[in-house]
Structure formats: structure tokens, C-alpha cells
PDB file of N, CA and C in Angstrom:
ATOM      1  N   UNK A   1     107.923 108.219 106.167  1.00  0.00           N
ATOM      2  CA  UNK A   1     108.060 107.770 104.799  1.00  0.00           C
ATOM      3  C   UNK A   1     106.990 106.716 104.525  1.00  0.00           C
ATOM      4  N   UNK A   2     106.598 106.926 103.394  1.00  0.00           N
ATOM      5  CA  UNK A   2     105.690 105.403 102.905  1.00  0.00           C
ATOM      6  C   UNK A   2     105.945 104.638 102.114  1.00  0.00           C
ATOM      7  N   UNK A   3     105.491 103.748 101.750  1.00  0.00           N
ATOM      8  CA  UNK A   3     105.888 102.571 100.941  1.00  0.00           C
ATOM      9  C   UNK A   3     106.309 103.236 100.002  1.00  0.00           C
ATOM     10  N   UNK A   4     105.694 103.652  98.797  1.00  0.00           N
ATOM     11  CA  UNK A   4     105.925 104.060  97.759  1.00  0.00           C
ATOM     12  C   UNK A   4     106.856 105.103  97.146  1.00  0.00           C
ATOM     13  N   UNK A   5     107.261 105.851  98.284  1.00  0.00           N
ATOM     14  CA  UNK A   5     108.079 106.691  98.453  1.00  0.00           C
ATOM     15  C   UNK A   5     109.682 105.732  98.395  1.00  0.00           C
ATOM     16  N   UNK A   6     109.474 104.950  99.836  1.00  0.00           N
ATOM     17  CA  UNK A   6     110.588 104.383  99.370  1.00  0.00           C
ATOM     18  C   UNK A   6     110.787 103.616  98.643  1.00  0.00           C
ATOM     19  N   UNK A   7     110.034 102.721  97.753  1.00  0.00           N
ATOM     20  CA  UNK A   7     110.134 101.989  96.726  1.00  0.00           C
ATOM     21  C   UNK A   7     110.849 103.439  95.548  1.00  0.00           C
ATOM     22  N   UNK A   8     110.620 104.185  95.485  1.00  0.00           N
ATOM     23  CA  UNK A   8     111.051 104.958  94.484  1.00  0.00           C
ATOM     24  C   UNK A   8     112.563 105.320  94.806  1.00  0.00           C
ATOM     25  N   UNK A   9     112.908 105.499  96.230  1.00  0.00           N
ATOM     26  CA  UNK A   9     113.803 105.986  96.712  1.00  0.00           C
ATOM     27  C   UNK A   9     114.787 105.107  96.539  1.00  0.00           C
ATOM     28  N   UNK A  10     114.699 103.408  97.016  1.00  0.00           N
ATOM     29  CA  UNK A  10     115.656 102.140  96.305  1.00  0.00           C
ATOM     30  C   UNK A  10     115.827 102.033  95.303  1.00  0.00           C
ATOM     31  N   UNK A  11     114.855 102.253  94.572  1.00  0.00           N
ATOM     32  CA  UNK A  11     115.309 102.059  93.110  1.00  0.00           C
ATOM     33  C   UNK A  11     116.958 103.004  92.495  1.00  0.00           C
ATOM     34  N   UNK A  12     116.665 103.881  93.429  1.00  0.00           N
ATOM     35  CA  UNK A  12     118.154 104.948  93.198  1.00  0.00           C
ATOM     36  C   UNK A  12     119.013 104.643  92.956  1.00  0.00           C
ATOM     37  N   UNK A  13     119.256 102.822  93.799  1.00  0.00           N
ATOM     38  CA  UNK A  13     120.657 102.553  94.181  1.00  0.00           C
ATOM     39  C   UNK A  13     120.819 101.276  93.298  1.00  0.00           C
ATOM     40  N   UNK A  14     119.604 100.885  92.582  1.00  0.00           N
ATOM     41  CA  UNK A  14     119.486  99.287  91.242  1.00  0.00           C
ATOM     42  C   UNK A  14     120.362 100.039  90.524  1.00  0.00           C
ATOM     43  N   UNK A  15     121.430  98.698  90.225  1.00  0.00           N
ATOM     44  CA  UNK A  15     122.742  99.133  88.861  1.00  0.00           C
ATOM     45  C   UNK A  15     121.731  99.001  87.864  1.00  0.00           C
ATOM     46  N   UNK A  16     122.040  99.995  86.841  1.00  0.00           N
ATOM     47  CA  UNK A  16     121.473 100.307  85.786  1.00  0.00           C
ATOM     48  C   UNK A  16     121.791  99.027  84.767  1.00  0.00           C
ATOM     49  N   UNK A  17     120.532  99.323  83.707  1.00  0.00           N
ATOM     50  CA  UNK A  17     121.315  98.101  82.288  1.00  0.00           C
ATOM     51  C   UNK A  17     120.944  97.237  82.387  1.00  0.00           C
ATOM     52  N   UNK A  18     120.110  96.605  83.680  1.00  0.00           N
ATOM     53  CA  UNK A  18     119.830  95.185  83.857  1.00  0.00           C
ATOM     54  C   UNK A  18     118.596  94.772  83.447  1.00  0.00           C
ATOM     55  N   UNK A  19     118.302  93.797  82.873  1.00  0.00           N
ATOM     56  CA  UNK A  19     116.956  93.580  82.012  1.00  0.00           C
ATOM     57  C   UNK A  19     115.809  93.277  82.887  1.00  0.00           C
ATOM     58  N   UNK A  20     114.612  93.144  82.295  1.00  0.00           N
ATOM     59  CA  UNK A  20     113.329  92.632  83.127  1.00  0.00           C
ATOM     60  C   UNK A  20     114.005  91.434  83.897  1.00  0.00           C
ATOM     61  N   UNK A  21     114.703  90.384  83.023  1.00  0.00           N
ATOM     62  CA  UNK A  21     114.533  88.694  83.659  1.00  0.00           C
ATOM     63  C   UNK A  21     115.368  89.326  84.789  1.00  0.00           C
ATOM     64  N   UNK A  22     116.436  89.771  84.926  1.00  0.00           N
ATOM     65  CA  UNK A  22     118.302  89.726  85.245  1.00  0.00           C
ATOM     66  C   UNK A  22     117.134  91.051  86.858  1.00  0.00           C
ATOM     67  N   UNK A  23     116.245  91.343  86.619  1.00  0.00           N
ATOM     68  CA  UNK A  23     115.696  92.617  87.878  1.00  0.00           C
ATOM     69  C   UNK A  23     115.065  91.250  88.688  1.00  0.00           C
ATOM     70  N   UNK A  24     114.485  90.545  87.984  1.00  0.00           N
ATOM     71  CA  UNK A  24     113.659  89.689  89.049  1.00  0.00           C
ATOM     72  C   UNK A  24     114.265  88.832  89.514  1.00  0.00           C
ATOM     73  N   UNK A  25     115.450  87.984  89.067  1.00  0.00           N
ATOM     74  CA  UNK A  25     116.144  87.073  89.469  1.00  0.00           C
ATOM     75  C   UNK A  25     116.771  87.625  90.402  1.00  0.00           C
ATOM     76  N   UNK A  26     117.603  88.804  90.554  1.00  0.00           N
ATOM     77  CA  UNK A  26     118.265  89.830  91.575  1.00  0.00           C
ATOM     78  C   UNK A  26     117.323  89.829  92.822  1.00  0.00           C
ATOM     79  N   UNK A  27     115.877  90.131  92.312  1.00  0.00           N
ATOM     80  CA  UNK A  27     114.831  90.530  93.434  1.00  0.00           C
ATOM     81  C   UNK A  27     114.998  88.494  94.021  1.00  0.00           C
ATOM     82  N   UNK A  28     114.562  87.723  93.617  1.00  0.00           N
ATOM     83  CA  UNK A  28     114.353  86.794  93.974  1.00  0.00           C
ATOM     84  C   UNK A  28     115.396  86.105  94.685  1.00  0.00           C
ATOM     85  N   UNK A  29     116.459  86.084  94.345  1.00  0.00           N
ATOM     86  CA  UNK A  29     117.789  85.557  95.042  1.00  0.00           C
ATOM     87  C   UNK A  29     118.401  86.489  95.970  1.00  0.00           C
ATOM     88  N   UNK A  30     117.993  87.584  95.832  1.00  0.00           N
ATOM     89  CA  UNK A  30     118.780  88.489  97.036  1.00  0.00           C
ATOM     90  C   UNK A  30     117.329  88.231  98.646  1.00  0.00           C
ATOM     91  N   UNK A  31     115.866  88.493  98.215  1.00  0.00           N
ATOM     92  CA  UNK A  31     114.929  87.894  98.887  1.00  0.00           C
ATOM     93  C   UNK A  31     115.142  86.752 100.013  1.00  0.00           C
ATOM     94  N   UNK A  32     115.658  85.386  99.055  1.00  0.00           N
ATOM     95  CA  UNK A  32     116.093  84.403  99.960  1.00  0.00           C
ATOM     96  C   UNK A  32     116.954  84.647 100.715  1.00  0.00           C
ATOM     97  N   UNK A  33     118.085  85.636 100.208  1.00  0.00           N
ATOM     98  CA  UNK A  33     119.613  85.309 100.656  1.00  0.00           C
ATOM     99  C   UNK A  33     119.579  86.119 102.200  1.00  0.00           C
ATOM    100  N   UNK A  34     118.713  87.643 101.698  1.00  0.00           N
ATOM    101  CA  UNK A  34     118.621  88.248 102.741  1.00  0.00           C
ATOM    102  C   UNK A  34     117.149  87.536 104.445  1.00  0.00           C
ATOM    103  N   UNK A  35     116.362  87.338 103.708  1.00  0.00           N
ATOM    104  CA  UNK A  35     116.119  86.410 104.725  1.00  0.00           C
ATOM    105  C   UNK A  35     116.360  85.207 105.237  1.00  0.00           C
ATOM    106  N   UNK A  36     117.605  84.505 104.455  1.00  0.00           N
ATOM    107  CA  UNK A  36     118.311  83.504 105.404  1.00  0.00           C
ATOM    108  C   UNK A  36     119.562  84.173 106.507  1.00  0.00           C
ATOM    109  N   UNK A  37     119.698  85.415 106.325  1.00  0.00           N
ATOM    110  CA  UNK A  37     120.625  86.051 107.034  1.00  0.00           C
ATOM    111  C   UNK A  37     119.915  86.419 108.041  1.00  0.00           C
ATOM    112  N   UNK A  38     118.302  86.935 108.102  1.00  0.00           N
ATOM    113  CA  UNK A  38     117.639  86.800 109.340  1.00  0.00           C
ATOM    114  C   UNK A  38     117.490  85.681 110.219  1.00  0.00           C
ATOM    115  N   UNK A  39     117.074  84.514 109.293  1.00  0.00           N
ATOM    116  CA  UNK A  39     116.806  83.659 110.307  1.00  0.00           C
ATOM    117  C   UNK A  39     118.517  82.599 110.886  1.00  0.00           C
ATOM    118  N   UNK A  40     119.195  83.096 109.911  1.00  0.00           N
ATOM    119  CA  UNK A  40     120.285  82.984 110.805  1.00  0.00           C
ATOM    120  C   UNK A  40     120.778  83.288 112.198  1.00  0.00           C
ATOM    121  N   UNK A  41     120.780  84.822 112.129  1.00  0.00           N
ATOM    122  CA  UNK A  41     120.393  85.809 113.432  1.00  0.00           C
ATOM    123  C   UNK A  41     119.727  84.876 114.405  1.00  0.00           C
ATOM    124  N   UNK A  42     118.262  84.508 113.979  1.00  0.00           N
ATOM    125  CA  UNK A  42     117.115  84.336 115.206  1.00  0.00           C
ATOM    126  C   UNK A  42     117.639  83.203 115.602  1.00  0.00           C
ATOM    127  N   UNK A  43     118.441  81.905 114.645  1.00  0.00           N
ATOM    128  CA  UNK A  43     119.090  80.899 114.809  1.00  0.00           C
ATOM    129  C   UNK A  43     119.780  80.611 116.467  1.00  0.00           C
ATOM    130  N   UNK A  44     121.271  81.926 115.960  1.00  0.00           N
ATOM    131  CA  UNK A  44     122.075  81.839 116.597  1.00  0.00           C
ATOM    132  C   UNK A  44     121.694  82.203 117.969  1.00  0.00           C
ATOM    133  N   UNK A  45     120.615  83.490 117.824  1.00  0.00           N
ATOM    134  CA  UNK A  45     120.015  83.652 119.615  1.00  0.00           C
ATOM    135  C   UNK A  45     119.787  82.611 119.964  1.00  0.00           C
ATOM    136  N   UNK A  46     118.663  81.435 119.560  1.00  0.00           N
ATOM    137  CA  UNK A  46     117.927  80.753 120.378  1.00  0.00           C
ATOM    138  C   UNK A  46     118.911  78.988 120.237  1.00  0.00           C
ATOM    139  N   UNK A  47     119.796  78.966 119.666  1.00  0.00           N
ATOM    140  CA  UNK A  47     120.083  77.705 119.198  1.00  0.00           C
ATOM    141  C   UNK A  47     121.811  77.892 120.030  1.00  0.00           C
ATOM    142  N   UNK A  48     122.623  78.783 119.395  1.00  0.00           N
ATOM    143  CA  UNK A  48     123.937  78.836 120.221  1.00  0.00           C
ATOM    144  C   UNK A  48     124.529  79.983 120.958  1.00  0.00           C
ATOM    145  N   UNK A  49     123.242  80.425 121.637  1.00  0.00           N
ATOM    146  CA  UNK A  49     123.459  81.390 123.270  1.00  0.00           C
ATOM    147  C   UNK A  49     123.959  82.725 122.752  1.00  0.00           C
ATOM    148  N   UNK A  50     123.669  83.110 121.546  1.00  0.00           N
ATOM    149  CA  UNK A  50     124.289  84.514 121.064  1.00  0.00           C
ATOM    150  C   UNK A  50     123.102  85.010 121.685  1.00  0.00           C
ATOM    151  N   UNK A  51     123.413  87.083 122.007  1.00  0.00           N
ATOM    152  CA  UNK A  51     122.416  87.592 122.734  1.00  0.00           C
ATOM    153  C   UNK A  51     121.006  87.885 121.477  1.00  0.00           C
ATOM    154  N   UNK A  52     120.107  88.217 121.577  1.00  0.00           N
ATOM    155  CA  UNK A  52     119.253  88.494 120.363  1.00  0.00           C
ATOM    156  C   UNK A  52     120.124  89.980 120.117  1.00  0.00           C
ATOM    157  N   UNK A  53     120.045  90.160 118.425  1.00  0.00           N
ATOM    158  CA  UNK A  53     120.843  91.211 117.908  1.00  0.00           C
ATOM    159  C   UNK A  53     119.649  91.561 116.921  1.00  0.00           C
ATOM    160  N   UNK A  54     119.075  92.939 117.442  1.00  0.00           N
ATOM    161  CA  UNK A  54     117.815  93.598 116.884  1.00  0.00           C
ATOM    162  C   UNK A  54     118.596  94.497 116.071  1.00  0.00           C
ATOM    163  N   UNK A  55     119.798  95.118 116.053  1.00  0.00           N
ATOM    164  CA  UNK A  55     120.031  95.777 115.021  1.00  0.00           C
ATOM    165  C   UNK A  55     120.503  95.325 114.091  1.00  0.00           C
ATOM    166  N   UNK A  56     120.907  93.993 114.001  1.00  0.00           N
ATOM    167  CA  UNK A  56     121.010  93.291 112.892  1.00  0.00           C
ATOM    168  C   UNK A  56     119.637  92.731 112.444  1.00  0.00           C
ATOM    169  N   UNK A  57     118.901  92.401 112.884  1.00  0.00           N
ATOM    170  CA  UNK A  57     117.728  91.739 112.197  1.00  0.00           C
ATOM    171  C   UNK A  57     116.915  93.065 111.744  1.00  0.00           C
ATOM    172  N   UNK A  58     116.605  94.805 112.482  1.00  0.00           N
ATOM    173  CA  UNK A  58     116.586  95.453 111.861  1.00  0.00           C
ATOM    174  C   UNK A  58     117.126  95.245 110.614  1.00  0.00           C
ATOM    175  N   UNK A  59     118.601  95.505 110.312  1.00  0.00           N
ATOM    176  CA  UNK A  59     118.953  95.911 109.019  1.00  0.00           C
ATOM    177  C   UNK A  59     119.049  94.790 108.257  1.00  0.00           C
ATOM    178  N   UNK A  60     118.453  93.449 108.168  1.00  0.00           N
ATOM    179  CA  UNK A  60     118.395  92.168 107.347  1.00  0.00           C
ATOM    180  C   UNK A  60     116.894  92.815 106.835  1.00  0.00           C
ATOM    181  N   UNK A  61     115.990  93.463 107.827  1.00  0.00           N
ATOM    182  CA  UNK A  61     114.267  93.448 107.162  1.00  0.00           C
ATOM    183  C   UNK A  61     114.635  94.487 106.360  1.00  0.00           C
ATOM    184  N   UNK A  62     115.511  95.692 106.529  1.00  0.00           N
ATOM    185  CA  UNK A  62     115.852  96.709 105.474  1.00  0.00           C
ATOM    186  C   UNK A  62     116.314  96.020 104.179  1.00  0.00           C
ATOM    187  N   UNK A  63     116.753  95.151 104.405  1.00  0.00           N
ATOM    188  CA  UNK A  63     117.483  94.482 103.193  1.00  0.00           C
ATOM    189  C   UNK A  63     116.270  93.538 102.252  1.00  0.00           C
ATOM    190  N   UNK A  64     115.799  92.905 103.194  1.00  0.00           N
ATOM    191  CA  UNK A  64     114.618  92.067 102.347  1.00  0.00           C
ATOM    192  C   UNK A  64     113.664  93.332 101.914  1.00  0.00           C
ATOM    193  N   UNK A  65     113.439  94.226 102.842  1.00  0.00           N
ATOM    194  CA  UNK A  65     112.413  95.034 101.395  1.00  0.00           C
ATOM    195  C   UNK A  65     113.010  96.154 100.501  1.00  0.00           C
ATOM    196  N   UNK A  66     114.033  95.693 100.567  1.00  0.00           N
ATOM    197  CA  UNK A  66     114.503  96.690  99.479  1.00  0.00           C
ATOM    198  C   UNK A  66     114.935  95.423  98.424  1.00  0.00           C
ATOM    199  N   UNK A  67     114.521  94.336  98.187  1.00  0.00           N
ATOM    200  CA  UNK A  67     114.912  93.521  97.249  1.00  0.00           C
ATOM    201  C   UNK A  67     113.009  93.204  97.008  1.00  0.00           C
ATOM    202  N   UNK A  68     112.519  93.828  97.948  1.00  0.00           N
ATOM    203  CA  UNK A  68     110.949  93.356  97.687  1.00  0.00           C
ATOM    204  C   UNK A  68     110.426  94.731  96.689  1.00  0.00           C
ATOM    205  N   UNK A  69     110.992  95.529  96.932  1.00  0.00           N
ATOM    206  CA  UNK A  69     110.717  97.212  96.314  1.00  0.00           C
ATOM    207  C   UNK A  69     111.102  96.824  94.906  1.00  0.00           C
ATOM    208  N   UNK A  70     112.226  96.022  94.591  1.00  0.00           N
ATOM    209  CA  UNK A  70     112.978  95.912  93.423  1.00  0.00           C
ATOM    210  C   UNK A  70     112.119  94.894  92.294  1.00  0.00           C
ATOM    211  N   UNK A  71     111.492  93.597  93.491  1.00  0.00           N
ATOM    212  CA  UNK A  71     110.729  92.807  92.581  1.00  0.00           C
ATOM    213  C   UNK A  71     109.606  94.025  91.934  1.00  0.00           C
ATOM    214  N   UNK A  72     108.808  94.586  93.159  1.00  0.00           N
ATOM    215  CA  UNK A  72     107.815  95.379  92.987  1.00  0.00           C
ATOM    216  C   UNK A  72     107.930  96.371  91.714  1.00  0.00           C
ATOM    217  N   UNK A  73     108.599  96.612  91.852  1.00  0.00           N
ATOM    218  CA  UNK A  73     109.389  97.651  90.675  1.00  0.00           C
ATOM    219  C   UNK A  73     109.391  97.140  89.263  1.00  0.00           C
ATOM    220  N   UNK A  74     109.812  95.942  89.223  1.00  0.00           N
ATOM    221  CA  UNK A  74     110.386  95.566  88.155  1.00  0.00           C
ATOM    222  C   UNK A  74     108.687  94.774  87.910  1.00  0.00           C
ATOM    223  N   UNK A  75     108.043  94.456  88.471  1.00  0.00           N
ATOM    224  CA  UNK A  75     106.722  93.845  88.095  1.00  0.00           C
ATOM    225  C   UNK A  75     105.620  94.741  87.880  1.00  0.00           C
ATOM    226  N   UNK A  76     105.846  96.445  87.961  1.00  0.00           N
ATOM    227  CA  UNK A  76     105.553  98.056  87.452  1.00  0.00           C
ATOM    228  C   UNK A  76     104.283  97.708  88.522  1.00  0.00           C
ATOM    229  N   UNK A  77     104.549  97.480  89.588  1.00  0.00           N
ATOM    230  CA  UNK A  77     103.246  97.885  90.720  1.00  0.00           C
ATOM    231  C   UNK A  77     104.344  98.413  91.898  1.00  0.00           C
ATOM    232  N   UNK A  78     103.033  99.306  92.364  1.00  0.00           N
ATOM    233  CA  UNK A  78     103.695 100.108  93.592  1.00  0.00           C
ATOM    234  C   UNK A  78     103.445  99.004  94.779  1.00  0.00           C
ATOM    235  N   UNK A  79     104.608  99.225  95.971  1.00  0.00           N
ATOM    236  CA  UNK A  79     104.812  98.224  96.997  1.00  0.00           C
ATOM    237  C   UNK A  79     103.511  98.880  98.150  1.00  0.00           C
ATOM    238  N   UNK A  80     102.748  99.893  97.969  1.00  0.00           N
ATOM    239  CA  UNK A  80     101.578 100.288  98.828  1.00  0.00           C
ATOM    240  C   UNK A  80     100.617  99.427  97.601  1.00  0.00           C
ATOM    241  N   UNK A  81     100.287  98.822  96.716  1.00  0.00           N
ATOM    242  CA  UNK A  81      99.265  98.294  96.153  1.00  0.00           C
ATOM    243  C   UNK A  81      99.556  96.653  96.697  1.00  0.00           C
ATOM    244  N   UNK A  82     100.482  96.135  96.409  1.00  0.00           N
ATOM    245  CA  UNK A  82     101.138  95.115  97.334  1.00  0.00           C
ATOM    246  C   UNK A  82     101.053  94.751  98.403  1.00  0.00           C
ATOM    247  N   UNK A  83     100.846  96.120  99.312  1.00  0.00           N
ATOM    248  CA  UNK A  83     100.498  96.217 100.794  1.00  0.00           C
ATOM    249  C   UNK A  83      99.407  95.535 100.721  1.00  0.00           C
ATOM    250  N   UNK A  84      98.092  96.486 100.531  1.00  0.00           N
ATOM    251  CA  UNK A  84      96.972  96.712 100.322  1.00  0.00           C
ATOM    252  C   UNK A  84      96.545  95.201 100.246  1.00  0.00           C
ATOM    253  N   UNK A  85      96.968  94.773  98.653  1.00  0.00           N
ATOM    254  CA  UNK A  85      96.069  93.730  98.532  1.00  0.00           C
ATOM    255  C   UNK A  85      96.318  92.221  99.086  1.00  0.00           C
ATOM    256  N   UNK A  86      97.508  92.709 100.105  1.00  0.00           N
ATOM    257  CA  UNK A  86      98.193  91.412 101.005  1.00  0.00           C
ATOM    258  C   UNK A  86      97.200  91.764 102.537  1.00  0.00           C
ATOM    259  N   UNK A  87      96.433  92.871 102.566  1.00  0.00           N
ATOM    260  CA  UNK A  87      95.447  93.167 103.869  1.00  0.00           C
ATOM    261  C   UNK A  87      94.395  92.958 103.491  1.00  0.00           C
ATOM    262  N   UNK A  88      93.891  93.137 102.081  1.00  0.00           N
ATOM    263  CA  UNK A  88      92.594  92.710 101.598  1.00  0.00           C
ATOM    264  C   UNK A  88      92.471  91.009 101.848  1.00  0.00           C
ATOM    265  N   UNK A  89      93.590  90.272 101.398  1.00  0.00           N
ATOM    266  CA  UNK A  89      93.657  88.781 101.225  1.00  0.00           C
ATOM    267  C   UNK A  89      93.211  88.113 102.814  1.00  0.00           C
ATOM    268  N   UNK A  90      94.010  89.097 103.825  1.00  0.00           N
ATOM    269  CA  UNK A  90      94.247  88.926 104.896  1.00  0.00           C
ATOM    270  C   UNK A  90      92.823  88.836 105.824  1.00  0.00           C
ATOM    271  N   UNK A  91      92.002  90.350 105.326  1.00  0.00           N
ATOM    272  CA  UNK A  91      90.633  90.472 105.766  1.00  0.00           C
ATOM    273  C   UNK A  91      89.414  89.096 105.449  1.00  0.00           C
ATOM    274  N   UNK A  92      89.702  88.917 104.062  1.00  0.00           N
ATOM    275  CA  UNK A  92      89.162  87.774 103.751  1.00  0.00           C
ATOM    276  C   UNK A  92      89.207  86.676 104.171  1.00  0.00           C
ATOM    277  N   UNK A  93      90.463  85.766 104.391  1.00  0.00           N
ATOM    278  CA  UNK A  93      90.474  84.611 105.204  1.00  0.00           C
ATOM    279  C   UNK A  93      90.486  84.426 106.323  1.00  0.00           C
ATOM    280  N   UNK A  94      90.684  85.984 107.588  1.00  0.00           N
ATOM    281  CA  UNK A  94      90.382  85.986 108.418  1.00  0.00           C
ATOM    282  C   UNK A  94      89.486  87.094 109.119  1.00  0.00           C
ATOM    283  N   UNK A  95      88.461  87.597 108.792  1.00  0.00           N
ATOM    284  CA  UNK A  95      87.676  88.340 109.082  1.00  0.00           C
ATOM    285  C   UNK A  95      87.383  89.128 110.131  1.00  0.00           C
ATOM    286  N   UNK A  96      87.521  88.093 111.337  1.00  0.00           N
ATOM    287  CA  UNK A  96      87.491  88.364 112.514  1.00  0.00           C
ATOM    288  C   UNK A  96      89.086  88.100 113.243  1.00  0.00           C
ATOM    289  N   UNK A  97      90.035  88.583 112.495  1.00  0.00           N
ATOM    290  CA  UNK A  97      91.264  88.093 112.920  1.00  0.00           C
ATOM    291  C   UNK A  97      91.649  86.877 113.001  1.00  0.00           C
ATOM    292  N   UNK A  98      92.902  86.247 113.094  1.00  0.00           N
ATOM    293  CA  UNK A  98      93.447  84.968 112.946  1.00  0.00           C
ATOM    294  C   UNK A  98      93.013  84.094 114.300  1.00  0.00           C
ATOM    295  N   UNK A  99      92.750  83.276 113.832  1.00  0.00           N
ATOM    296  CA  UNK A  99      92.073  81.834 114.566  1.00  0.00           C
ATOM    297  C   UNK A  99      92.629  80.535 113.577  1.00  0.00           C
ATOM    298  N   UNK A 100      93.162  79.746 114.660  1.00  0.00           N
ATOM    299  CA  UNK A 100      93.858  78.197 114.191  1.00  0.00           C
ATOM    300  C   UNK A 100      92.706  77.580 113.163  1.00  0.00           C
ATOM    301  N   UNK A 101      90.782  77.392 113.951  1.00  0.00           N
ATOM    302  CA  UNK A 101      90.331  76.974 113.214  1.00  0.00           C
ATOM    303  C   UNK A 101      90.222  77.143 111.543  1.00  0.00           C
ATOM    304  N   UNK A 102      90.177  79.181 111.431  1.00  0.00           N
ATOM    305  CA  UNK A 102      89.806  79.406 110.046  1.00  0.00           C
ATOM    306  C   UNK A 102      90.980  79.006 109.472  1.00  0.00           C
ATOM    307  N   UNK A 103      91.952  78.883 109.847  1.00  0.00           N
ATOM    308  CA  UNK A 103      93.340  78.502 109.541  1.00  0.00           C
ATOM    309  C   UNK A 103      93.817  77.287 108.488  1.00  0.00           C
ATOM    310  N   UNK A 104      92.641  76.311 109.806  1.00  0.00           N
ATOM    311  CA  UNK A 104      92.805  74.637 109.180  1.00  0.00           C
ATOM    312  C   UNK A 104      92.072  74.795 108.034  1.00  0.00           C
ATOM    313  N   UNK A 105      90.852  75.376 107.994  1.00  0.00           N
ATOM    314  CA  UNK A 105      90.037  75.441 106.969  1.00  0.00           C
ATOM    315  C   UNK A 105      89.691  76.076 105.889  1.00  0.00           C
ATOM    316  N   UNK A 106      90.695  77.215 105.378  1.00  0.00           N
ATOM    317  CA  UNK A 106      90.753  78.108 104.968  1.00  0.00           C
ATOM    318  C   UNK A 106      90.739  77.247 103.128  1.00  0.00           C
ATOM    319  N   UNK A 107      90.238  77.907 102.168  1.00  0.00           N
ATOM    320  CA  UNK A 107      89.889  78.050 101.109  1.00  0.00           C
ATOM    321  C   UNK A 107      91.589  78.012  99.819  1.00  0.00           C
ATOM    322  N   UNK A 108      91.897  79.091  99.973  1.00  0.00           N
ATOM    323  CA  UNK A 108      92.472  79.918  99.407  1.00  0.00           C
ATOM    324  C   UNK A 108      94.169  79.890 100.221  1.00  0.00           C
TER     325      UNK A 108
END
């Protein structure tokens, strides 16, 4: 499957009726909510002796991009253009791959 595919494919399951503002606020608060439920997870491994639980943090990253598909959606760009220009950004400030220096010094 590819991005865009499943960005089309989540959208299946957005309750209908809901306006531009009421899509992004959904995308934005479910975003946080679902990645504080990850780093909850990574929390509890390393902080109170739970074993690491990959099928839960699997299905927390299912959850954050399907609230990322929804922003995407609702902002009428496909989540492969999103990709893209988050690897273009990426190529640019680090050219030769990530290094601390270009890091400290970075522009942008």
C-alpha cells in the first residue's frame, strides 16, 4: 500500500458533517493524544520495568497517521506530497546525511 492510497482509504472511517475548522482540530488533538499514548508505552518500558510492547506502539503509529492522513486531507494535499517534501527539506539541511555539526548550524 502507499501513502496515498491509504490516506484515501482513512478517510472512509472520518464521521461525516464535520467542517474544515472541527477536521483539523480532530487531526490536531487526536495527533497529540495519540502520540502521548506512544511515548507513554516507551515511558513505561524504560522508566517502570514494563517489557517493551511493539504491538502496541505499532498500533499507536497506526493511529498517529491516520490522524496525520486526516490533517492531510482536510488541508486537500496528498500525504505522498507531504512525504516528499519532508525528504526534500531533509536532503537540504543535511546533504550528506545527519551530522550534530550541520545540526548546530543549520539555517532553517
Amino acid at each position: 500500500m502507499n501513502a496515498d492510497e491509504y490516506q484515501r482509504l482513512a478517510m472512509r472511517t472520518l464521521a461525516a458533517g464535520l467542517s474544515p475548522q472541527e477536521r483539523l482540530t480532530n487531526a490536531a488533538l487526536g495527533l497529540n493524544g495519540e502520540a502521548g499514548e506512544f511515548a507513554d508505552t516507551v515511558k513505561k518500558h524504560l522508566f517502570h520495568g514494563h517489557p517493551l510492547d511493539r504491538e502496541a506502539l505499532i498500533k499507536e503509529l497506526g493511529d498517529v497517521l491516520w490522524y496525520v492522513a486526516l490533517a492531510c486531507d482536510t488541508l486537500d494535499i496528498s500525504l505522498g506530497a507531504v512525504m516528499a517534501a519532508n525528504i526534500e527539506k531533509l536532503r537540504r539541511r543535511y546533504p550528506e546525511g545527519f551530522s550534530s555539526e550541520r545540526s548546530q548550524q543549520r539555517s532553517e
